[in-house]
N, C-alpha and C. Protein backbone atom coordinates (compact mmCIF):
# COMPACT_ATOMS: atom_id res chain seq x y z
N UNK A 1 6.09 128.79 102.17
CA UNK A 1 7.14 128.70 101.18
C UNK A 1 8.16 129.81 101.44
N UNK A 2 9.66 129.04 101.62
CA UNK A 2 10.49 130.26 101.42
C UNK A 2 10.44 131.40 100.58
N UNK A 3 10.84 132.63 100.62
CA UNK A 3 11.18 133.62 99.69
C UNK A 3 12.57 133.29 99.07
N UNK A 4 12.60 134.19 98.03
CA UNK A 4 13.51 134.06 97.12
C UNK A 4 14.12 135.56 97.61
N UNK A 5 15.60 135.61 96.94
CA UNK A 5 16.40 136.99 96.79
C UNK A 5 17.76 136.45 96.30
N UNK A 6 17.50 137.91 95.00
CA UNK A 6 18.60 137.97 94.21
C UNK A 6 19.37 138.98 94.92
N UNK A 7 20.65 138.35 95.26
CA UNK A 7 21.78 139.51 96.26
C UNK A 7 23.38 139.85 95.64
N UNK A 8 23.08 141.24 95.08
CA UNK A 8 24.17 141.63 94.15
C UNK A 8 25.24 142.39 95.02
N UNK A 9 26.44 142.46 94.59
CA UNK A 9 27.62 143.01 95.04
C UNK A 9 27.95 143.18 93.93
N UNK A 10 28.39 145.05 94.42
CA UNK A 10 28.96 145.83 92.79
C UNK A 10 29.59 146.60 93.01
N UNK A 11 30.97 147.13 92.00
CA UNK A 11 31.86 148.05 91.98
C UNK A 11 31.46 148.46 90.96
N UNK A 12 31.13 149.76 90.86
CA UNK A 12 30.70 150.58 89.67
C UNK A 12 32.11 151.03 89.26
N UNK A 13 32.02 150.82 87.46
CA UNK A 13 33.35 151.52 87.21
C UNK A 13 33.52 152.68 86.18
N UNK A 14 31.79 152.39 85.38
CA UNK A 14 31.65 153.87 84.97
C UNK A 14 30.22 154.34 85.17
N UNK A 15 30.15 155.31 86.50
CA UNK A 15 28.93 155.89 87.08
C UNK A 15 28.18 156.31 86.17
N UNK A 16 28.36 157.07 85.32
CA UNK A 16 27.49 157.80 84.32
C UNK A 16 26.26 156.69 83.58
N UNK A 17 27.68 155.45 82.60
CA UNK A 17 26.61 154.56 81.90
C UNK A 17 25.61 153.85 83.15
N UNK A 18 25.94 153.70 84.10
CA UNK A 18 25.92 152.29 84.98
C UNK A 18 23.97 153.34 85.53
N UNK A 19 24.25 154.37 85.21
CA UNK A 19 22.43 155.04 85.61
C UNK A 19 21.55 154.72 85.07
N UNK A 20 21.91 154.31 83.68
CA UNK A 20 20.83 153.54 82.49
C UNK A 20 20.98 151.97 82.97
N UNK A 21 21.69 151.21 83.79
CA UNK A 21 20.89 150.60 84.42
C UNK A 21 20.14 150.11 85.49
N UNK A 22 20.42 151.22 85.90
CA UNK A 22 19.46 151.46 87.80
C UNK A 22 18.21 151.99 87.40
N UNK A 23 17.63 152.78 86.34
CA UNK A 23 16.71 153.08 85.57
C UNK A 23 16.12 152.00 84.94
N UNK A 24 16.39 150.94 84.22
CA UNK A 24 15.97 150.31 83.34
C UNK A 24 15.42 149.48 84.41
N UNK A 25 16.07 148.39 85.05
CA UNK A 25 15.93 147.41 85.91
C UNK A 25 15.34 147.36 86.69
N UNK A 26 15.12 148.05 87.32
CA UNK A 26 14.21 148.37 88.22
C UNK A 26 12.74 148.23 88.45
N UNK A 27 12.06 148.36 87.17
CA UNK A 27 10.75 148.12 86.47
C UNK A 27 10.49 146.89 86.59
N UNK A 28 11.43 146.26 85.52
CA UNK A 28 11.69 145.18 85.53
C UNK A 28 11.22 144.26 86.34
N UNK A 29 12.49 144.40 87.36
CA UNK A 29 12.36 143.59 88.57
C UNK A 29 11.52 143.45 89.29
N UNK A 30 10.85 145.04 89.47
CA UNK A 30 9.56 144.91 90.16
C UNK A 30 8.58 144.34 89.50
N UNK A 31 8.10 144.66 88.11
CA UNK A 31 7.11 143.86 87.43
C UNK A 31 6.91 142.43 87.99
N UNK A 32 8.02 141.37 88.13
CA UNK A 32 8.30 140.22 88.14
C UNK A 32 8.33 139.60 89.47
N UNK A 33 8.15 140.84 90.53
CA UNK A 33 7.40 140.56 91.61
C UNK A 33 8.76 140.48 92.66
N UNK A 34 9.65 141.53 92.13
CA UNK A 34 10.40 141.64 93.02
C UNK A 34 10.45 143.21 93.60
N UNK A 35 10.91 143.32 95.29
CA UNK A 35 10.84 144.39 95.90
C UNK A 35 12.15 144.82 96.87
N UNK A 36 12.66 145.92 96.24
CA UNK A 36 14.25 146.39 96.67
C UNK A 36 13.92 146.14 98.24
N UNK A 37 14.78 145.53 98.86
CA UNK A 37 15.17 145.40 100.47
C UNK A 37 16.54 146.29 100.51
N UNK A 38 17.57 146.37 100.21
CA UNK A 38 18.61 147.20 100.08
C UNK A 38 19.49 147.81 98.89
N UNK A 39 19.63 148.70 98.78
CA UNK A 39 19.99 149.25 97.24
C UNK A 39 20.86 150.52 97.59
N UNK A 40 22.36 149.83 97.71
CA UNK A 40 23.52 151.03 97.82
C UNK A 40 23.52 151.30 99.56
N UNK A 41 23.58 152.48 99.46
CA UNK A 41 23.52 152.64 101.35
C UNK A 41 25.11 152.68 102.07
N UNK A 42 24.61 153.21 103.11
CA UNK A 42 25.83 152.78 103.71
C UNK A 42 26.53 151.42 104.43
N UNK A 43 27.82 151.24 104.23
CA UNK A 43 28.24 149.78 104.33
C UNK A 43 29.33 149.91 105.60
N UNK A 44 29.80 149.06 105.65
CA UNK A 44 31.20 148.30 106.40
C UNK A 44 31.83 147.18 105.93
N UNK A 45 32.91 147.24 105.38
CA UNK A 45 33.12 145.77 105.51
C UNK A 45 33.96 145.33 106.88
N UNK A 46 33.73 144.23 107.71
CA UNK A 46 34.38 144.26 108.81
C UNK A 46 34.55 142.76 108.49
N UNK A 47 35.15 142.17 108.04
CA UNK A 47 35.84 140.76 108.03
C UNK A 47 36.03 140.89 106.00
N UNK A 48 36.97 139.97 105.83
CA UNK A 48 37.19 139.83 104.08
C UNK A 48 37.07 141.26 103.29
N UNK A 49 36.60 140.50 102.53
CA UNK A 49 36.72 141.45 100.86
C UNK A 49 35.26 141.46 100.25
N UNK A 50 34.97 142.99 99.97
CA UNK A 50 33.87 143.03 99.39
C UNK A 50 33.91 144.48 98.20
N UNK A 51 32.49 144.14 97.72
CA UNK A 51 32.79 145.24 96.22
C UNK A 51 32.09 146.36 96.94
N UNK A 52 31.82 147.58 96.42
CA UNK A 52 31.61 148.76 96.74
C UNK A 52 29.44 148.40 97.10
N UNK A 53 29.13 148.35 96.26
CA UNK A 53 27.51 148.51 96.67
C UNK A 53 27.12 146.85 96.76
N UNK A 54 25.87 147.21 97.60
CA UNK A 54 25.06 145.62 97.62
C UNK A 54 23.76 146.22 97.68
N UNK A 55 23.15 145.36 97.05
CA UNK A 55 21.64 145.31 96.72
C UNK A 55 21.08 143.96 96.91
N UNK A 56 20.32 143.83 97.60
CA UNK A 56 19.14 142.75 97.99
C UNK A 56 17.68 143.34 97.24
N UNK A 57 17.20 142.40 96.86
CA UNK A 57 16.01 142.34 96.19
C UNK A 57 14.78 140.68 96.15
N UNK A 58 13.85 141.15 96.75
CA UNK A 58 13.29 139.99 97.76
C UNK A 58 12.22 139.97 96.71
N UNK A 59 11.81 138.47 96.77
CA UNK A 59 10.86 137.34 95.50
C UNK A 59 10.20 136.55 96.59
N UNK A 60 8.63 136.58 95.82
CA UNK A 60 7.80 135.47 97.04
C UNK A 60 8.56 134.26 97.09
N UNK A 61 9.13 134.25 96.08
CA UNK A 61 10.06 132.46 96.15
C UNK A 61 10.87 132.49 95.21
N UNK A 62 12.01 131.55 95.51
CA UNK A 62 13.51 131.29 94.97
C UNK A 62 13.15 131.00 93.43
N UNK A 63 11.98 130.35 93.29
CA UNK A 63 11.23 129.93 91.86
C UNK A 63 11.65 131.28 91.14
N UNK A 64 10.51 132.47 91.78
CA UNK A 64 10.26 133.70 91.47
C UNK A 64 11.51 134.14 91.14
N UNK A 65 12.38 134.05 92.01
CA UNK A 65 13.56 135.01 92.04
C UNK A 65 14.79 134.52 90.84
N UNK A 66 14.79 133.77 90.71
CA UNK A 66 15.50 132.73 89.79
C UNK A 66 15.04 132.80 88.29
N UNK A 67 14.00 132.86 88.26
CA UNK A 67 13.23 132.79 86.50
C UNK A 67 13.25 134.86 86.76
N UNK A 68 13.14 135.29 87.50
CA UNK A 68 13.46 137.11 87.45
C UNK A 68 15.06 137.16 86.55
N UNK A 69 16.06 136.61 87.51
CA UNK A 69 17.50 136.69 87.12
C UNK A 69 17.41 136.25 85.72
N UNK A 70 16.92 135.28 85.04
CA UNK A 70 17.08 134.91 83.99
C UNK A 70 16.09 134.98 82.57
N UNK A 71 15.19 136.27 83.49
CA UNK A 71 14.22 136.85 82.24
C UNK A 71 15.02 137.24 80.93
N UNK A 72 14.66 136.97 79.91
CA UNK A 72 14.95 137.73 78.39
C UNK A 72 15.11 139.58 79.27
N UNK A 73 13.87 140.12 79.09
CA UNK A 73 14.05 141.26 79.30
C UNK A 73 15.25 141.87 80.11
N UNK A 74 15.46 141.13 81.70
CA UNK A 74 16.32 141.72 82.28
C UNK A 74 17.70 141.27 81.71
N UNK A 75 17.77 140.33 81.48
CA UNK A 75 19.06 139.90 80.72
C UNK A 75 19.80 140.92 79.78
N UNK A 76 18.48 141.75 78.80
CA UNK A 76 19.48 142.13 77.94
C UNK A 76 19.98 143.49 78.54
N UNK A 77 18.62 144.48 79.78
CA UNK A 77 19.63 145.49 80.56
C UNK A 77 20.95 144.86 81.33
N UNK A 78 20.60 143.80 81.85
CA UNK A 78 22.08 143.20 82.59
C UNK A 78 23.22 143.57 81.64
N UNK A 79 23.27 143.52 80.32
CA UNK A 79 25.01 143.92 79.86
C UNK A 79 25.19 144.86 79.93
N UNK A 80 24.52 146.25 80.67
CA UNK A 80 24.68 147.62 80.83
C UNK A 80 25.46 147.26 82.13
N UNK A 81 24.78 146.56 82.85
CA UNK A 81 25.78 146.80 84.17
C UNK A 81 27.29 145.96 83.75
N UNK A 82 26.91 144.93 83.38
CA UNK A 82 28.57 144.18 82.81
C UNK A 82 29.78 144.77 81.89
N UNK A 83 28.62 145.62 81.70
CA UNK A 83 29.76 146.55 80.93
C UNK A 83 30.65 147.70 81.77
N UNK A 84 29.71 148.10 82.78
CA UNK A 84 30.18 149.51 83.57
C UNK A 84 30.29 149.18 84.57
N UNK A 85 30.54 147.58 85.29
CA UNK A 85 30.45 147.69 86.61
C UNK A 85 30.63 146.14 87.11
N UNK A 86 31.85 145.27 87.90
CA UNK A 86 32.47 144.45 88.22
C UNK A 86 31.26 144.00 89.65
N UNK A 87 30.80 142.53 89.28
CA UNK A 87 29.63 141.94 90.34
C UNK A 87 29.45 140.88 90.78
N UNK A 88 29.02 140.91 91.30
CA UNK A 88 28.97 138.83 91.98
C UNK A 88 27.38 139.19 92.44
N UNK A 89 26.49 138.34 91.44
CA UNK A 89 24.96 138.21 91.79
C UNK A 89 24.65 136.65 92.10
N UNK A 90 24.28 136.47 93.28
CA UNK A 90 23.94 135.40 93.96
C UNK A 90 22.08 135.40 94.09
N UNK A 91 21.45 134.47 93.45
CA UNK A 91 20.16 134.18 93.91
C UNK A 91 20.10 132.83 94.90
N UNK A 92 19.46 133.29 96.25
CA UNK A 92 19.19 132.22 97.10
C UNK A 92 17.85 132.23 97.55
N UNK A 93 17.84 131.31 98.47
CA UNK A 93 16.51 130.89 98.94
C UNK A 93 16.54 131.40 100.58
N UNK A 94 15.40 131.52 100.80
CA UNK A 94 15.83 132.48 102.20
C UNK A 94 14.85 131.64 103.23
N UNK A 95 15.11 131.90 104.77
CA UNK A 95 14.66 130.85 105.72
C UNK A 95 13.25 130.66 105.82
């Protein structure tokens, strides 16, 4: 069975709040059987347009990764980041 991964792109726009939710989420995510593959780091963009950080976060399966994105719990830290920080979160299914 494929794996799952939820793959975020983010411009943080206020660093301070945006720590309460790199703290919170994190638990979370892992509880639910997900495990950070990339989180911030150094980048390039070398073709188009992209936001400041990306984070990959890998699920035994798209199932997994999909019912993660749309837990109650993480949902309600998610408006910490919507509040402090401009994103495009994509969950896919991986090869």
């Amino acid at each position: 069975m494929p794996k799952g991964y939820i793959i975020a792109h983010v411009t943080v726009t206020n660093p301070d709040a945006y720590k309460e939710y790199v703290v919170r989420d994190t638990p979370i995510l892992k509880n639910l059987g997900g495990s950070f593959v990339i989180r911030g780091g150094q980048s390039q963009v070398v073709e188009g347009e992209s936001h400041d950080r990306h984070v990959v976060i890998e699920f035994p399966s798209y199932a997994q990764a999909l019912a993660a994105y749309n837990d109650p719990e993480y949902q309600e830290v998610a408006e910490i980041r919507r509040r402090n920080a401009q994103s495009t979160i994509i969950v896919v299914e991986g090869a």
